[in-house]
C-alpha atoms as a PDB file:
ATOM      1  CA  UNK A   1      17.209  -9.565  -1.009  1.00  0.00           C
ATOM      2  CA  UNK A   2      14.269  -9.352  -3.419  1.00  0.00           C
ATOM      3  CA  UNK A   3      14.587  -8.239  -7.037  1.00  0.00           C
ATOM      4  CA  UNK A   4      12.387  -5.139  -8.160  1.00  0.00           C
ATOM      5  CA  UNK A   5      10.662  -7.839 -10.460  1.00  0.00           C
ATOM      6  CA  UNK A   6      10.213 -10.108  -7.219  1.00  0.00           C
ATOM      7  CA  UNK A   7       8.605  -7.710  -5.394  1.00  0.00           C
ATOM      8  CA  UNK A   8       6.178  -6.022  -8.825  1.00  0.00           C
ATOM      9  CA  UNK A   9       4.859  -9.908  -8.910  1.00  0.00           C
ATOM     10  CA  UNK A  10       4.162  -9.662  -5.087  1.00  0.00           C
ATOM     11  CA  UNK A  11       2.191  -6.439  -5.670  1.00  0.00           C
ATOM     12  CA  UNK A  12       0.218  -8.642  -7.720  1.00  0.00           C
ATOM     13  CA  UNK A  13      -0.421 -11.708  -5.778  1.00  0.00           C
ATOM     14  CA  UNK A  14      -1.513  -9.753  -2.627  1.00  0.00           C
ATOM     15  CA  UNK A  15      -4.575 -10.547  -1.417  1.00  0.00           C
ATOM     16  CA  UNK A  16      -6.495  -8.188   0.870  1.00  0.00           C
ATOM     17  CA  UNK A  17      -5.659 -10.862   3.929  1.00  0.00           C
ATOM     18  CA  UNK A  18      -2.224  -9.989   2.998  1.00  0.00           C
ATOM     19  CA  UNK A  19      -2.200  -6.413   3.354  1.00  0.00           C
ATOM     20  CA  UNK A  20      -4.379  -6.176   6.470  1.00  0.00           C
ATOM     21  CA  UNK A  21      -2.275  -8.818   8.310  1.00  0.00           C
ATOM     22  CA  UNK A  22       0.633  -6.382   7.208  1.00  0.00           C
ATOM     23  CA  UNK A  23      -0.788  -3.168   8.372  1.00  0.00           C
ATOM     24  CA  UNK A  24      -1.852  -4.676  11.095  1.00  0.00           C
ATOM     25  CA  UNK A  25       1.740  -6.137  12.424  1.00  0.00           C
ATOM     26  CA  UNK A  26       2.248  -2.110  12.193  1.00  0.00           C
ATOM     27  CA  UNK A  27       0.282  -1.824  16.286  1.00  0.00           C
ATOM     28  CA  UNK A  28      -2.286  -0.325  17.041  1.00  0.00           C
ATOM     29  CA  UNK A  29      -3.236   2.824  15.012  1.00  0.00           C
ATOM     30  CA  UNK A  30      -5.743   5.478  15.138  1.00  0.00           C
ATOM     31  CA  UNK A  31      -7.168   7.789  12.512  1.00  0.00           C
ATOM     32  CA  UNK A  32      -5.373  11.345  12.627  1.00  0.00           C
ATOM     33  CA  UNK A  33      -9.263  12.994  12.099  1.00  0.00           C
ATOM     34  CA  UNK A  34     -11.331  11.424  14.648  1.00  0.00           C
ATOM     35  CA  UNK A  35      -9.453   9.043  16.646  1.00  0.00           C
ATOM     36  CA  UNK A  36     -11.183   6.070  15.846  1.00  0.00           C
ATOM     37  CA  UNK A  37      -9.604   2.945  15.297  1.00  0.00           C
ATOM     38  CA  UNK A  38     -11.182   1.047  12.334  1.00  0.00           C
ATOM     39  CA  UNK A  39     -10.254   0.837   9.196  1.00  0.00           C
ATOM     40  CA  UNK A  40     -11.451  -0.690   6.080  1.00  0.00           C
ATOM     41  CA  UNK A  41      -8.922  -1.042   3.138  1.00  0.00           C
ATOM     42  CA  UNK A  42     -11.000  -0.829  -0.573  1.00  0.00           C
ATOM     43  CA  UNK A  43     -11.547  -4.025  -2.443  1.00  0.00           C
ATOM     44  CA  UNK A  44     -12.553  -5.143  -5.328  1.00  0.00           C
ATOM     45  CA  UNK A  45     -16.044  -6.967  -4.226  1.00  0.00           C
ATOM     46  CA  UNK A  46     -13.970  -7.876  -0.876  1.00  0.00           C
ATOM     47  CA  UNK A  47     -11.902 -10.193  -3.248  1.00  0.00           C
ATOM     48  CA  UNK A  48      -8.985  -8.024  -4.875  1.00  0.00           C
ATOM     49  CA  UNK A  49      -7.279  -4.670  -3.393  1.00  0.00           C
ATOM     50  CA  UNK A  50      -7.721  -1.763  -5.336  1.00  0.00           C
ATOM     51  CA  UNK A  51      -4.491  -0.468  -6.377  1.00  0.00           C
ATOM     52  CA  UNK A  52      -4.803   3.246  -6.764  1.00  0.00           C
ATOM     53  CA  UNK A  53      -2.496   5.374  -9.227  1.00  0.00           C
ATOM     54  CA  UNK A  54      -1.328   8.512  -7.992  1.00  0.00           C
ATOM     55  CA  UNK A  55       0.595  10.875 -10.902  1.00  0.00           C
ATOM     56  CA  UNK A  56       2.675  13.045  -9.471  1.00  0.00           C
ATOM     57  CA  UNK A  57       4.984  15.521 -10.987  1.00  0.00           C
ATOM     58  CA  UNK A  58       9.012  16.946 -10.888  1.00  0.00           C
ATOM     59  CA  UNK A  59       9.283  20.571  -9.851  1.00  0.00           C
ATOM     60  CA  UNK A  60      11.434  22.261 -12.125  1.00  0.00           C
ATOM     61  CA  UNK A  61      13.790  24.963 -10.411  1.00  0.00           C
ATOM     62  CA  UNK A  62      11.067  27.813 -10.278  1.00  0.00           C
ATOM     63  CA  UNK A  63       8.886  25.116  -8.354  1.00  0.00           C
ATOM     64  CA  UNK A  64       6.844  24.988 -11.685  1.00  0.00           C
ATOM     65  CA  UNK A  65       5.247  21.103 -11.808  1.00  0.00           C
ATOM     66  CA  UNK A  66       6.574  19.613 -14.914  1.00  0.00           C
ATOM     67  CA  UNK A  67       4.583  17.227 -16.915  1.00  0.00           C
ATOM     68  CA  UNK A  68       5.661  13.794 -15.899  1.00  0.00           C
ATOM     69  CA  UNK A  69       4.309   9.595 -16.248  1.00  0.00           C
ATOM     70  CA  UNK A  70       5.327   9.211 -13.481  1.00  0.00           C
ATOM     71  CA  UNK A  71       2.815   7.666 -10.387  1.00  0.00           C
ATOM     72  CA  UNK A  72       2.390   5.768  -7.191  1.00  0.00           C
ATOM     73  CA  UNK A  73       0.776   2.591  -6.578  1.00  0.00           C
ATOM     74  CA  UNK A  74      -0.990   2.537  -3.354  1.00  0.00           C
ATOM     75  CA  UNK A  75      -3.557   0.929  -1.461  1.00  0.00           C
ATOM     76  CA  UNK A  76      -6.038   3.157   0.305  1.00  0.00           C
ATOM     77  CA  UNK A  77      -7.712   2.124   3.712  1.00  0.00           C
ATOM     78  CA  UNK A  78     -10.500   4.585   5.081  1.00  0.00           C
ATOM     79  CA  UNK A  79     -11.951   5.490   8.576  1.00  0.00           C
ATOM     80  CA  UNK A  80     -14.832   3.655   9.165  1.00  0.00           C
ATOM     81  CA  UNK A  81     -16.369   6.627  11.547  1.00  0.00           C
ATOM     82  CA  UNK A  82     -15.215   9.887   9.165  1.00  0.00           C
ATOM     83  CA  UNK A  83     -13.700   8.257   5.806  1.00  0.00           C
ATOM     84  CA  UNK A  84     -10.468   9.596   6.066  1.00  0.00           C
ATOM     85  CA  UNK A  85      -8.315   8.316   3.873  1.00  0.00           C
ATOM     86  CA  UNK A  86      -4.930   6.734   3.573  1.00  0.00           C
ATOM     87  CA  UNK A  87      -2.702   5.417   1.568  1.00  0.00           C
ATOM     88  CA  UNK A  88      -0.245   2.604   1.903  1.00  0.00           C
ATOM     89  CA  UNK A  89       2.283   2.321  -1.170  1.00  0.00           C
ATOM     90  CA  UNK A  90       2.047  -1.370  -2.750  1.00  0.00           C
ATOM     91  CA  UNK A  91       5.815  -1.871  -3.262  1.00  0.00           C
ATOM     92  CA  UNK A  92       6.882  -1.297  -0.163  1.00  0.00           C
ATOM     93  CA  UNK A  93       4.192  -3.325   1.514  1.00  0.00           C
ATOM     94  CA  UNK A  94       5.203  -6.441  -1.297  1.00  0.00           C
ATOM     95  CA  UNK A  95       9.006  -5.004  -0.535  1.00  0.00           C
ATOM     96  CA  UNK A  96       8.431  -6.048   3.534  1.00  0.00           C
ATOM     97  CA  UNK A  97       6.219  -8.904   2.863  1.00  0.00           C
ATOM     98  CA  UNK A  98       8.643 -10.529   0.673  1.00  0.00           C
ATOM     99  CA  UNK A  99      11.512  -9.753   2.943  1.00  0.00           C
ATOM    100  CA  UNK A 100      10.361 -11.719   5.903  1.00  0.00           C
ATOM    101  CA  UNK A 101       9.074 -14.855   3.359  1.00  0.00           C
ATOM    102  CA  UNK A 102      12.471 -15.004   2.503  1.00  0.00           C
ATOM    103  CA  UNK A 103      13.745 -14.500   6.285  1.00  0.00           C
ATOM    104  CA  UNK A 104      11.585 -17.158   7.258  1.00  0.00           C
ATOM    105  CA  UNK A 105      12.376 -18.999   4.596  1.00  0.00           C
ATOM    106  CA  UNK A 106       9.390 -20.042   2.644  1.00  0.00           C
ATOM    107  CA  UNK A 107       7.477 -18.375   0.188  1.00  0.00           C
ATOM    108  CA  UNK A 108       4.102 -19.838  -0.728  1.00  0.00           C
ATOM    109  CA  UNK A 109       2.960 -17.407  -3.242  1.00  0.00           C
END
């Protein structure tokens, strides 16, 4: 089983071959908007994945949003026909990617 600090250097290392191959072992998939079924995930001049930070916040017991550091690494992919947009959250992607390195075991990275 992979270490938190395993899988933070996998987010790191991921290349945007990586990810794709990933989301595409997921089958087929079509956007919820329009139906099509191309995506594009956003790089970094096609080399690097941008990895998006999401803040989000605690609710406090009135449902109030408390201040918080808190965020979410993700990956976004968009609809090539309407650019709608989702996101893929990097540690579990490095989390699953790691996983079946180590079930097949090698890991070249």
């Amino acid at each position: 089983m992979a270490t938190e600090e395993e899988i933070w250097k996998k987010v790191s290392e991921l290349t945007p071959a990586d990810i794709v191959s990933y989301l595409n072992s997921l089958g087929d998939s079509k956007c919820p908007s329009c139906g099509h079924d191309v995506f594009s995930l956003a790089t970094e001049n096609g080399i690097k994945a941008i990895n998006m930070i999401l803040p989000y916040s605690d609710l406090d017991e009135t449902g109030t949003a408390e201040y918080s550091s808190k965020a979410l690494s993700a990956y976004c992919s968009t609809c090539d026909n309407c650019g709608y947009v989702n996101f893929f959250a990097c540690y579990q992607i490095a989390k699953r990617i790691l996983e079946k390195e180590q079930k097949e075991g090698h890991n070249d990275k």
